[in-house]
C-alpha atoms as a PDB file:
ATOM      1  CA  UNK A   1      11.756  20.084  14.856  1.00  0.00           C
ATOM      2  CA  UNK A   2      11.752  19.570  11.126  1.00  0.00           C
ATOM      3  CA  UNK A   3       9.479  21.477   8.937  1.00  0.00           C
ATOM      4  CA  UNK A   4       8.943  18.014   7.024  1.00  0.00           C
ATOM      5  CA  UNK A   5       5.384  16.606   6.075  1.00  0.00           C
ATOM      6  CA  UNK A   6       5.235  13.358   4.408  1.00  0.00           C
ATOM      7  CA  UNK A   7       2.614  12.975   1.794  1.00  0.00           C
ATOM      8  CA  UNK A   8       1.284   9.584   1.193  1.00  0.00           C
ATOM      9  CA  UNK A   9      -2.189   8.026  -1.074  1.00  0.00           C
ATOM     10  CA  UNK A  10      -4.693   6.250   0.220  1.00  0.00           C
ATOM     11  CA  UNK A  11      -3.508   2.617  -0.943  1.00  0.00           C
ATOM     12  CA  UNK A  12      -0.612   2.427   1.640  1.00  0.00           C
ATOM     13  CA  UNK A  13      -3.982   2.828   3.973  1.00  0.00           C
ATOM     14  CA  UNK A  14      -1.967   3.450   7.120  1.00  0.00           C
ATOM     15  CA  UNK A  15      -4.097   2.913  10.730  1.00  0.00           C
ATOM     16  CA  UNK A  16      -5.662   6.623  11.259  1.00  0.00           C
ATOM     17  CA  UNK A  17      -3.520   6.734  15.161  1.00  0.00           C
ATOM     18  CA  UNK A  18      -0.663   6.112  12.971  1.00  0.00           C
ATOM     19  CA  UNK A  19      -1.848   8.844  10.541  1.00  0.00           C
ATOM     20  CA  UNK A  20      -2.449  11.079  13.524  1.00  0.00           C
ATOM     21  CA  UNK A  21       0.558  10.985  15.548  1.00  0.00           C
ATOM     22  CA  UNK A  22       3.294  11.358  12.135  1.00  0.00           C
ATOM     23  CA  UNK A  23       0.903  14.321  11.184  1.00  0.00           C
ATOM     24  CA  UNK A  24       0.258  12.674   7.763  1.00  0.00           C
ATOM     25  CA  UNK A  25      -1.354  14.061   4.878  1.00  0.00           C
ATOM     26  CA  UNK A  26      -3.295  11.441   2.462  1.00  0.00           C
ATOM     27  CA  UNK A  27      -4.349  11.784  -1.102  1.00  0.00           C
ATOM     28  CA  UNK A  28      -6.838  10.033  -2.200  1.00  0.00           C
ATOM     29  CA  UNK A  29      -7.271   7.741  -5.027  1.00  0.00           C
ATOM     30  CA  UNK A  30     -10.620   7.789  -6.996  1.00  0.00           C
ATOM     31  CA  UNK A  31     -13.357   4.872  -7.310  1.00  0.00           C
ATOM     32  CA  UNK A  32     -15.508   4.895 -10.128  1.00  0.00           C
ATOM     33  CA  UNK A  33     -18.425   2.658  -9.230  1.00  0.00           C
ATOM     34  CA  UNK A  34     -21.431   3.239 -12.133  1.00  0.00           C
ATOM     35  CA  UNK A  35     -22.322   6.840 -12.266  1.00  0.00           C
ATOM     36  CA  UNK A  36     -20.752   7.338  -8.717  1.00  0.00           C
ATOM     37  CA  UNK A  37     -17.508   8.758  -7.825  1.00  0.00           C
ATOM     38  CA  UNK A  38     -15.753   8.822  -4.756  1.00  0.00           C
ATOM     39  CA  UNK A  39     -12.815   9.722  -2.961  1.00  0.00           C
ATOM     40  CA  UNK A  40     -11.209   6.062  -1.071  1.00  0.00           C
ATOM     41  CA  UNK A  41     -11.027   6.416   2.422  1.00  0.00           C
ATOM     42  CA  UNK A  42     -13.152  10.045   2.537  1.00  0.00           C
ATOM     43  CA  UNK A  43     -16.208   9.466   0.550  1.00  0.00           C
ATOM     44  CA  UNK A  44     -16.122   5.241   1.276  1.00  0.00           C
ATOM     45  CA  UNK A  45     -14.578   3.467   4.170  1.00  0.00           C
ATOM     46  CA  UNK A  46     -13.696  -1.081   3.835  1.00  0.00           C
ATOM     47  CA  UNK A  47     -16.574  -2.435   5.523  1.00  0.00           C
ATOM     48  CA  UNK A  48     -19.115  -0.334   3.055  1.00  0.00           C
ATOM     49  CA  UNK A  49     -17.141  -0.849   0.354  1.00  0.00           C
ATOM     50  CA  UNK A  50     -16.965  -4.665   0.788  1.00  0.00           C
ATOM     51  CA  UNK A  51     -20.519  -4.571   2.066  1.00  0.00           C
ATOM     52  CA  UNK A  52     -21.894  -3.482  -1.646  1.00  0.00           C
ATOM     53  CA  UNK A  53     -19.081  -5.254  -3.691  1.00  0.00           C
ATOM     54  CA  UNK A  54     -20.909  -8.629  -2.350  1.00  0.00           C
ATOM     55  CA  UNK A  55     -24.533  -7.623  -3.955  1.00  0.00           C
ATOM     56  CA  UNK A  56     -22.673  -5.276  -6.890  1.00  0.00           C
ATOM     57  CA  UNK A  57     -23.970  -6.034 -10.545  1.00  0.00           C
ATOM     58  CA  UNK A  58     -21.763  -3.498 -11.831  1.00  0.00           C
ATOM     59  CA  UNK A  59     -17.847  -3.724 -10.730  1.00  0.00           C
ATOM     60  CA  UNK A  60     -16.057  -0.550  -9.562  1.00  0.00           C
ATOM     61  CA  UNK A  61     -12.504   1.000 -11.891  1.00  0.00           C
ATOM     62  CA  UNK A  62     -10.116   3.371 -10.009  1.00  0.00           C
ATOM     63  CA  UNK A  63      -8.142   6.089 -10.606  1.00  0.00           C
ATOM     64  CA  UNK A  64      -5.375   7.936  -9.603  1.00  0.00           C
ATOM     65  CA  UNK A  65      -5.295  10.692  -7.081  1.00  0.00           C
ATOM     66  CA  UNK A  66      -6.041  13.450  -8.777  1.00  0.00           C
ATOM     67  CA  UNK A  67      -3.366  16.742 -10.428  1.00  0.00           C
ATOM     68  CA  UNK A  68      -6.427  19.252  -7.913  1.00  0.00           C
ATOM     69  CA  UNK A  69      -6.163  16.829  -5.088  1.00  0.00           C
ATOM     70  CA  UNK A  70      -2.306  17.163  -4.824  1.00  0.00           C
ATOM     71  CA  UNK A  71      -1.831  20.137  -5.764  1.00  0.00           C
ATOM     72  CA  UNK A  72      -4.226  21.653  -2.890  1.00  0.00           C
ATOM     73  CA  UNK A  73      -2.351  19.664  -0.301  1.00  0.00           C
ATOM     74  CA  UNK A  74       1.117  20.682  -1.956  1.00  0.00           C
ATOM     75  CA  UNK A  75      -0.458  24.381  -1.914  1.00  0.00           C
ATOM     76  CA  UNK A  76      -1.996  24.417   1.807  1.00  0.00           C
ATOM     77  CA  UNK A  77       1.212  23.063   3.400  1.00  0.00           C
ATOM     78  CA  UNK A  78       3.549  25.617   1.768  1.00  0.00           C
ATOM     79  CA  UNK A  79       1.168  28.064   3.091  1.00  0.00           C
ATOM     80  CA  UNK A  80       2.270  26.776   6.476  1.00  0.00           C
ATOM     81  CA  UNK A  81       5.927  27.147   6.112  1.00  0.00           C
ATOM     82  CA  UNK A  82       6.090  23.498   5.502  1.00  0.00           C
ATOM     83  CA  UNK A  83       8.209  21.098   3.400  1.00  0.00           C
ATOM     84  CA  UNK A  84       6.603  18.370   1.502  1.00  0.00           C
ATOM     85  CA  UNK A  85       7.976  14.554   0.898  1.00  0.00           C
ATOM     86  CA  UNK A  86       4.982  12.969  -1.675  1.00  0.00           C
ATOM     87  CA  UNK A  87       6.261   8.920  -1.127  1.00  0.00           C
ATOM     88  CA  UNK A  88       3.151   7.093  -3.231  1.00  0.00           C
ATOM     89  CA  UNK A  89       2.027   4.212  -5.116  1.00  0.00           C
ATOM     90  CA  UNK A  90       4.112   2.178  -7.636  1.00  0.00           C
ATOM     91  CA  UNK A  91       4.117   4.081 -11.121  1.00  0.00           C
ATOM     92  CA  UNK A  92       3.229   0.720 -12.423  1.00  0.00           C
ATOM     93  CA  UNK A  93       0.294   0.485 -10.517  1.00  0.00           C
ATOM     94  CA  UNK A  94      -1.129   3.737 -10.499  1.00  0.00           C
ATOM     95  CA  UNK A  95      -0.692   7.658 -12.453  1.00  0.00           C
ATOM     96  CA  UNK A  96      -0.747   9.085  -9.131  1.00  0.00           C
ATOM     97  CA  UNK A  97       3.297  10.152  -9.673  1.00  0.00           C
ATOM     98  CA  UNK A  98       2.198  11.258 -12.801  1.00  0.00           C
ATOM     99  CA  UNK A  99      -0.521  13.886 -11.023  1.00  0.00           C
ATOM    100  CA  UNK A 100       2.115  14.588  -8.260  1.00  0.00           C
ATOM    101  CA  UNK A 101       4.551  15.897 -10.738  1.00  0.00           C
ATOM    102  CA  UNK A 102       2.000  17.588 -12.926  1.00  0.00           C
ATOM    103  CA  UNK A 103       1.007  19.297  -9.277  1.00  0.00           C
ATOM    104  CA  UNK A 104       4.896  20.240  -9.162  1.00  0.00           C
ATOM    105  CA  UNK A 105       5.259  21.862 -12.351  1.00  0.00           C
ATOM    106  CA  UNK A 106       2.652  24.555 -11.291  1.00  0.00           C
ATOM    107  CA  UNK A 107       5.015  25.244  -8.037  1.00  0.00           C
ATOM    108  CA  UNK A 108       8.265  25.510  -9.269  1.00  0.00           C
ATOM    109  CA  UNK A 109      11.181  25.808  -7.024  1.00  0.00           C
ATOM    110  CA  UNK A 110       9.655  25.422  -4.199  1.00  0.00           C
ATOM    111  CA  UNK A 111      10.443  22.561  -1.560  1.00  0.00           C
ATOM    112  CA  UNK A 112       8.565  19.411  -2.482  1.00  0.00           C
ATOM    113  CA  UNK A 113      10.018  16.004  -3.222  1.00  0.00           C
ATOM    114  CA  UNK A 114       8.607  13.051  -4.660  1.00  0.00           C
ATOM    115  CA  UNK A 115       9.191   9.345  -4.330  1.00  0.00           C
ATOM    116  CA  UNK A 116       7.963   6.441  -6.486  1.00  0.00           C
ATOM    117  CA  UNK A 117       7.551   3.687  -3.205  1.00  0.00           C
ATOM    118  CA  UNK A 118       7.649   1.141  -6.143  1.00  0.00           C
ATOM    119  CA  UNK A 119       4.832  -0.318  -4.332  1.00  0.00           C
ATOM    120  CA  UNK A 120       1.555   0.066  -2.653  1.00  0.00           C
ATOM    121  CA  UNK A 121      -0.219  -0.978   0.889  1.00  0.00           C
ATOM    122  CA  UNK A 122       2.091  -1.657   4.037  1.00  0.00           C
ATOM    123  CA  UNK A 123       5.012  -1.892   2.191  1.00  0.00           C
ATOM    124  CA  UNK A 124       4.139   1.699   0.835  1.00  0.00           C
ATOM    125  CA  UNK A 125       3.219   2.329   4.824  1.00  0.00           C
ATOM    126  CA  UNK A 126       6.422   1.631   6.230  1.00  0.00           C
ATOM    127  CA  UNK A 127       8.291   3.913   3.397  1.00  0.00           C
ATOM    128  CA  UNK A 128       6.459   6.559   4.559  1.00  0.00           C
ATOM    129  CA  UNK A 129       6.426   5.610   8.514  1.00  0.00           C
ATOM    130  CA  UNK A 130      10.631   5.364   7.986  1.00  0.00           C
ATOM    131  CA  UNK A 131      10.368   8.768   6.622  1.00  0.00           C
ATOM    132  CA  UNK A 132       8.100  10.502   9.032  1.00  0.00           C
ATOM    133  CA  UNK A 133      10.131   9.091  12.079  1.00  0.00           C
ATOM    134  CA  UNK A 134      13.172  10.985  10.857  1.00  0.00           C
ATOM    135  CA  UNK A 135      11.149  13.985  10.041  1.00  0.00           C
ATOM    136  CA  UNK A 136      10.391  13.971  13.720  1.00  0.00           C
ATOM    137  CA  UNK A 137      14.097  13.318  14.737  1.00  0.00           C
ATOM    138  CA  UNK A 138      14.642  16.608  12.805  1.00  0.00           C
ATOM    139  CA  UNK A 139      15.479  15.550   9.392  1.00  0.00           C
ATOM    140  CA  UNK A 140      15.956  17.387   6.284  1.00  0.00           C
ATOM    141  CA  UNK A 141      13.798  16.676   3.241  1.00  0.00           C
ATOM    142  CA  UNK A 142      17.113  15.532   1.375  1.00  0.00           C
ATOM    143  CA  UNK A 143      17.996  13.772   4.484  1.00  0.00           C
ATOM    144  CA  UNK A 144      14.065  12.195   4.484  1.00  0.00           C
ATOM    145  CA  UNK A 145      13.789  11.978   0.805  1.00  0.00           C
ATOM    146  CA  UNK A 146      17.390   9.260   1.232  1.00  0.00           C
ATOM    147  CA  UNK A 147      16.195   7.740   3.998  1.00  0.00           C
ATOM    148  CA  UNK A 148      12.629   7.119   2.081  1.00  0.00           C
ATOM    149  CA  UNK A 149      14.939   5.761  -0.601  1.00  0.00           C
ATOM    150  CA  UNK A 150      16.918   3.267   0.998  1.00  0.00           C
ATOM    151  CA  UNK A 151      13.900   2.070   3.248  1.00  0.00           C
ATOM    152  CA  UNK A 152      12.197   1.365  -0.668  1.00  0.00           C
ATOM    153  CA  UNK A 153      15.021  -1.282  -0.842  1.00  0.00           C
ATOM    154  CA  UNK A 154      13.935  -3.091   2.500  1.00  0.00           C
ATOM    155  CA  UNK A 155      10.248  -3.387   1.983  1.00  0.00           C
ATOM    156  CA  UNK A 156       8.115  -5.970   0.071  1.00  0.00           C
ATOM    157  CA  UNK A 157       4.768  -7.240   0.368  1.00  0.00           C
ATOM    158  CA  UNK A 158       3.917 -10.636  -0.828  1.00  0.00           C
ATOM    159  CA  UNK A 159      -0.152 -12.266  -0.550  1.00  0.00           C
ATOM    160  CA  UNK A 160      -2.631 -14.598  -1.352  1.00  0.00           C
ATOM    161  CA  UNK A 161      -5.978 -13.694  -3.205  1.00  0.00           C
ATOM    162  CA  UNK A 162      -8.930 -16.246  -3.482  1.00  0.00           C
ATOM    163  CA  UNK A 163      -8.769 -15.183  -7.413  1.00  0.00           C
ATOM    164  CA  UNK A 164      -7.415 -13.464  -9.700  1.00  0.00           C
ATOM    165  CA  UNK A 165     -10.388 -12.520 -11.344  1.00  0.00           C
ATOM    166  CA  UNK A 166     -10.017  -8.543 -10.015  1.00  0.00           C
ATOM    167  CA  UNK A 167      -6.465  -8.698 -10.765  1.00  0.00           C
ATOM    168  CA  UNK A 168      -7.337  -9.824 -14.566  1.00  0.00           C
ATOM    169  CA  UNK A 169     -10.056  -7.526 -15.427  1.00  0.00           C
ATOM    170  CA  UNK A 170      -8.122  -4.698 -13.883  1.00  0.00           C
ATOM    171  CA  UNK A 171      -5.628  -5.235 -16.520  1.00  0.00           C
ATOM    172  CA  UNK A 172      -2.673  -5.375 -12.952  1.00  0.00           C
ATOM    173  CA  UNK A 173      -2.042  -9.347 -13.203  1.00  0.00           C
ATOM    174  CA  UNK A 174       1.715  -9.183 -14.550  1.00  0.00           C
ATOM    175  CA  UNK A 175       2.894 -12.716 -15.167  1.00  0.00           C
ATOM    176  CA  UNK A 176      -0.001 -13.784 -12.975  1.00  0.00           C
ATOM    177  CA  UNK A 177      -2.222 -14.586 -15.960  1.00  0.00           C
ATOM    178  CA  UNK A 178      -1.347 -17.838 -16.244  1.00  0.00           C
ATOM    179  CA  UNK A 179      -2.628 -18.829 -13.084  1.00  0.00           C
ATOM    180  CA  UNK A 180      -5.807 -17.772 -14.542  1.00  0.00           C
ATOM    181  CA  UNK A 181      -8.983 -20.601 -14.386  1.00  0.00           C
ATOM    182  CA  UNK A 182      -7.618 -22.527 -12.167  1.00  0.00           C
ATOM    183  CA  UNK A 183      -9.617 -24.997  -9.710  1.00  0.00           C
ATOM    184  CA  UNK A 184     -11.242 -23.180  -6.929  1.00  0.00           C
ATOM    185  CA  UNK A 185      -9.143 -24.650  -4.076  1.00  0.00           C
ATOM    186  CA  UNK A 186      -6.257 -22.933  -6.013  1.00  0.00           C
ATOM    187  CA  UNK A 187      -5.003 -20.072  -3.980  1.00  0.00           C
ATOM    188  CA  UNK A 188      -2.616 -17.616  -5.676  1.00  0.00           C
ATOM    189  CA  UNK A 189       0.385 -16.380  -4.246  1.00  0.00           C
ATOM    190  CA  UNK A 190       1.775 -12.979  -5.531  1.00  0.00           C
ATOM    191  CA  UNK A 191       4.162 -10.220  -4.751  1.00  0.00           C
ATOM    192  CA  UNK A 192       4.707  -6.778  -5.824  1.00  0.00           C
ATOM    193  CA  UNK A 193       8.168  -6.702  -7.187  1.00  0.00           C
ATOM    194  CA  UNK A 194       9.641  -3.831  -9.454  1.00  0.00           C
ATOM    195  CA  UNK A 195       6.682  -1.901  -8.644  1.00  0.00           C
ATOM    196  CA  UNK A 196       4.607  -4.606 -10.561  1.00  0.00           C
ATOM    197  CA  UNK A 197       2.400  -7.170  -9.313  1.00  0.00           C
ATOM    198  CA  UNK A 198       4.172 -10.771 -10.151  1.00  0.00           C
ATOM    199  CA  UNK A 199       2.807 -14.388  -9.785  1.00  0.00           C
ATOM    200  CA  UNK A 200       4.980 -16.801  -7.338  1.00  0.00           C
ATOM    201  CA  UNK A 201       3.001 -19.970  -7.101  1.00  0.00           C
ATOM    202  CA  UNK A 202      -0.172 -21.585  -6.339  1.00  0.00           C
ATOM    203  CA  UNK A 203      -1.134 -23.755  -3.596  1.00  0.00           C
ATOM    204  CA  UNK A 204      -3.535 -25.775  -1.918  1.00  0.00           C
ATOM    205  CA  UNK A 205      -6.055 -24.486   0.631  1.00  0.00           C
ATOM    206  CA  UNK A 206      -6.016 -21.435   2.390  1.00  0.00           C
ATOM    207  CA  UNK A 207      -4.264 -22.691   5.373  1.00  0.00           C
ATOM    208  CA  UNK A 208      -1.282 -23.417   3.388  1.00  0.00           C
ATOM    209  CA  UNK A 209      -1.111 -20.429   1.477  1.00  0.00           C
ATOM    210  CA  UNK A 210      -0.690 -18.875   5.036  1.00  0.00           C
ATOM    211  CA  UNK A 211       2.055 -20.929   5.795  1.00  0.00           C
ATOM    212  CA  UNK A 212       3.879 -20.181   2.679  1.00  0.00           C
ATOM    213  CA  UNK A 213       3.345 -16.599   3.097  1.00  0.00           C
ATOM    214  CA  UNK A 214       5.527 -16.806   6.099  1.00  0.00           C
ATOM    215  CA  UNK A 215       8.042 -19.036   4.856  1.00  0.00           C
ATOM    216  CA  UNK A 216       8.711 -16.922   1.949  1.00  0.00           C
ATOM    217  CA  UNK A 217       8.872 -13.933   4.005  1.00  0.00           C
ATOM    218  CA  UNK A 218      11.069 -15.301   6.211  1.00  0.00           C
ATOM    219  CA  UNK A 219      12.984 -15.986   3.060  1.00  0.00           C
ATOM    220  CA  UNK A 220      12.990 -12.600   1.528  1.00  0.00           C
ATOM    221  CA  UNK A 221      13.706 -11.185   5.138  1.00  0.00           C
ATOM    222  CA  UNK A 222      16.803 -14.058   5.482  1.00  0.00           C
ATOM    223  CA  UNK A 223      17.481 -13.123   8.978  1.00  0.00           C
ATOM    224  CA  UNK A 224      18.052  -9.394   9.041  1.00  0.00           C
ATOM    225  CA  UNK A 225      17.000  -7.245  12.031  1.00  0.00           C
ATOM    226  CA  UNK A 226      15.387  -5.289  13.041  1.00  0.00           C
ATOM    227  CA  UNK A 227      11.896  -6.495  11.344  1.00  0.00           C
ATOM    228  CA  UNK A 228       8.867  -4.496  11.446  1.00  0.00           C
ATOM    229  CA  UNK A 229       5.837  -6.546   9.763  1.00  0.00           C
ATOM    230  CA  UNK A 230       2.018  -5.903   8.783  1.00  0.00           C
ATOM    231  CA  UNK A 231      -0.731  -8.168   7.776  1.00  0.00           C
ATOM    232  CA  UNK A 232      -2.914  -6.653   5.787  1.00  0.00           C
ATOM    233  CA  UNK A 233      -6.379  -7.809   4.531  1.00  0.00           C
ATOM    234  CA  UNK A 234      -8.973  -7.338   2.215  1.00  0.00           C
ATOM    235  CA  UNK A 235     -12.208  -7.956   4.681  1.00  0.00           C
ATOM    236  CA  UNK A 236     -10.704 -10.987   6.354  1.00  0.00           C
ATOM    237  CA  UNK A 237      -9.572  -9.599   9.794  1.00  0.00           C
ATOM    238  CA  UNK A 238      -9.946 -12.981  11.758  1.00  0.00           C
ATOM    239  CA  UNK A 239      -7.468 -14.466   9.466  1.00  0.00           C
ATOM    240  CA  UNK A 240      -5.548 -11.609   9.533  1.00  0.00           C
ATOM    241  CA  UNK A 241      -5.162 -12.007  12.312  1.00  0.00           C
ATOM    242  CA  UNK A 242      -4.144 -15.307  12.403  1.00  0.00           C
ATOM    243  CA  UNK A 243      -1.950 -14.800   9.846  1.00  0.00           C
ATOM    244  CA  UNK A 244       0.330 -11.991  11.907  1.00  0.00           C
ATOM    245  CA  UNK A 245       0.615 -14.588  14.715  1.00  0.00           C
ATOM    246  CA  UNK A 246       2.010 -16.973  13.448  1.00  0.00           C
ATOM    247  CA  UNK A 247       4.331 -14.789  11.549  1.00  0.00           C
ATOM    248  CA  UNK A 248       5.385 -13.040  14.478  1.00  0.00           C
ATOM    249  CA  UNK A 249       5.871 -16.398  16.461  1.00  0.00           C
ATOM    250  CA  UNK A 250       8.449 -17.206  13.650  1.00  0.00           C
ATOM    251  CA  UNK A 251      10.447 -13.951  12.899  1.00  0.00           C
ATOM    252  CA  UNK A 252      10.086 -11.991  15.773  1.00  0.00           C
ATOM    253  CA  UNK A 253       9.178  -8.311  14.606  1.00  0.00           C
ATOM    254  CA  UNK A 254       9.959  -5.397  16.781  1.00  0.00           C
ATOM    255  CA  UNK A 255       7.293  -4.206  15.160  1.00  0.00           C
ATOM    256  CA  UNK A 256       3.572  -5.466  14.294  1.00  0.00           C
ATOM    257  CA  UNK A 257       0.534  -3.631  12.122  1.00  0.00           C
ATOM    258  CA  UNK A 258      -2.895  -5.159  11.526  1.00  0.00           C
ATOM    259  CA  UNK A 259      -4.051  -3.151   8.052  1.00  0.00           C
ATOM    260  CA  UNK A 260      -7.131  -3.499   6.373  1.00  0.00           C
ATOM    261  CA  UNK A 261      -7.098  -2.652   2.492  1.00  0.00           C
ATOM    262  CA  UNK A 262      -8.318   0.241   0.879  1.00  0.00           C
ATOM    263  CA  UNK A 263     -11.113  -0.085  -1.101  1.00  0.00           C
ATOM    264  CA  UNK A 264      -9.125   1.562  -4.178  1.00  0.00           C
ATOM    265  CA  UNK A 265      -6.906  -1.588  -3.953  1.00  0.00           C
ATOM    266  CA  UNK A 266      -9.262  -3.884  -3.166  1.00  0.00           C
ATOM    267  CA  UNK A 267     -11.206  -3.429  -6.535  1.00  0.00           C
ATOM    268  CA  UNK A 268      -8.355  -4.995  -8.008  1.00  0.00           C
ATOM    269  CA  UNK A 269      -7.410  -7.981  -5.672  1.00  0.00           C
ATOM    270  CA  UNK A 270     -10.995  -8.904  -4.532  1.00  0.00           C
ATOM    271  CA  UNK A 271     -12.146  -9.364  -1.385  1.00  0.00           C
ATOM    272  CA  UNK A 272     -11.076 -12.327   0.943  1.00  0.00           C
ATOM    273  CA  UNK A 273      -7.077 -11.500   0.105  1.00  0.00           C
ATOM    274  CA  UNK A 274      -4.657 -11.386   3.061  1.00  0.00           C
ATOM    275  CA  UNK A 275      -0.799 -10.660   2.423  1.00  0.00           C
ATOM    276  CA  UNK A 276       2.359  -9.786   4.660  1.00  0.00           C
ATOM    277  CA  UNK A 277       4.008  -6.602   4.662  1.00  0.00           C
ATOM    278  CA  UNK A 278       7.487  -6.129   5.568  1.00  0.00           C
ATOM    279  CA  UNK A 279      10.479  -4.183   6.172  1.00  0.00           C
ATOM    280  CA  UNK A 280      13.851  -4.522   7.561  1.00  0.00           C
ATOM    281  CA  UNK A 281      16.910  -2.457   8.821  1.00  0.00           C
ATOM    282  CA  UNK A 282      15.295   0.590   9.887  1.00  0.00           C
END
């Protein structure tokens, strides 16, 4: 058995069974909403979240998991003989590698890794789910840490928000900006690529965003097996939902997960988003 823990945040927002049988630990990330703070996925679960963001008149900021946060899990698990593999958010997305390695300096030499996913939600999941597998096969943390690495290489998410308002004020947009004001039956397609969130296109109507999220999975994919594929959604299950079928019915995943966003990420791409997660190869 390997003495291997993977450390994840809570924007790769993996199901809890999933969570629970890879022995997972998660950091948190922060939301700042008015004079409240609280810890996403701990102190505030989705449907709450979502629930007050509908009647909000003042807009919740995030923040990174904190340098305290990490380095108390960092700290506990050595205490139990353990090895640590930290795999978290993009670094262009989030300082959270920036508190992991602060958490690091105070423990020098001892055996903790850390990954930059270059990424965030499912596609951050299945980094760490890659990892955590081989951890259970009896991996190494060099062995894990490679394998984390090479899975980064496989993975991309790529979704459709109903605006890009969230993305714009949270100063995330990339290119996307110039998809900014347009009409409201304009639905954005983006993707996370070189840890940065990046504009595609824009179509018409949400049904047909839906079917070019699957075509241009199906492109990035191009064929390779084995495929393991998530939708994930921003409080839109039903279409979700939808959305994973007809994906599936196309590519054929070994492999399906139905994620809900985190609340940390979906103060920046607004509620009603739904995207497609995806990895291949492993």
């Amino acid at each position: 058995m390997s003495k291997v823990t993977i450390v994840t945040d809570s924007s790769a927002y993996l199901p809890p069974d999933y969570v629970n049988q890879y022995n997972l630990v998660v950091a948190p990330l922060v939301l700042i909403w008015g004079e409240e703070t609280f810890q996403d996925g701990i102190d505030i679960q989705p449907d709450e979240f979502y629930t007050r963001l509908q009647k909000a008149t003042v807009m919740p900021t995030t923040s990174q998991a904190t340098i305290g946060a990490l380095q108390k899990i960092f700290t506990q698990l050595l205490a139990q003989d353990r090895e640590v593999l930290a795999i978290l958010i993009s670094s262009k997305l989030s300082g959270t590698i920036d508190s992991a390695t602060q958490a690091l300096d105070t423990l020098p030499g001892k055996p903790i890794e850390i990954v930059d996913s270059q990424t965030s939600s499912m596609a951050l999941g299945y980094q760490v789910l890659t990892a955590a597998r081989a951890a259970q096969q009896g991996a190494s943390l060099a062995e894990c840490k490679a394998i984390a690495e090479q899975a980064r290489e496989s993975t991309g998410v790529i979704f459709a928000v109903n605006t890009l308002e969230f993305l714009h004020r949270g100063g995330r947009i990339g290119g996307g900006s110039r998809f900014l004001g347009t009409a409201l039956n304009i639905k954005p397609i983006l993707e996370v690529t070189g840890g940065r969130v990046e504009a595609i296109e824009r179509v018409r109507t949400r049904q047909k965003s839906f079917n070019r999220l699957v075509e241009l999975v199906s492109e990035r994919v191009n064929g390779k097996t084995p495929l393991r594929l998530a939708a994930l959604h921003a409080n839109a299950p039903g279409e979700a939902r939808q959305l994973l079928d007809m994906a599936s019915e196309k590519l054929s995943p070994s492999e399906t997960i139905l994620a809900q966003v985190s609340p940390a990420i979906g103060t920046h791409i607004g509620p009603g988003t739904v995207g497609l997660a995806y990895m291949t190869g492993f």
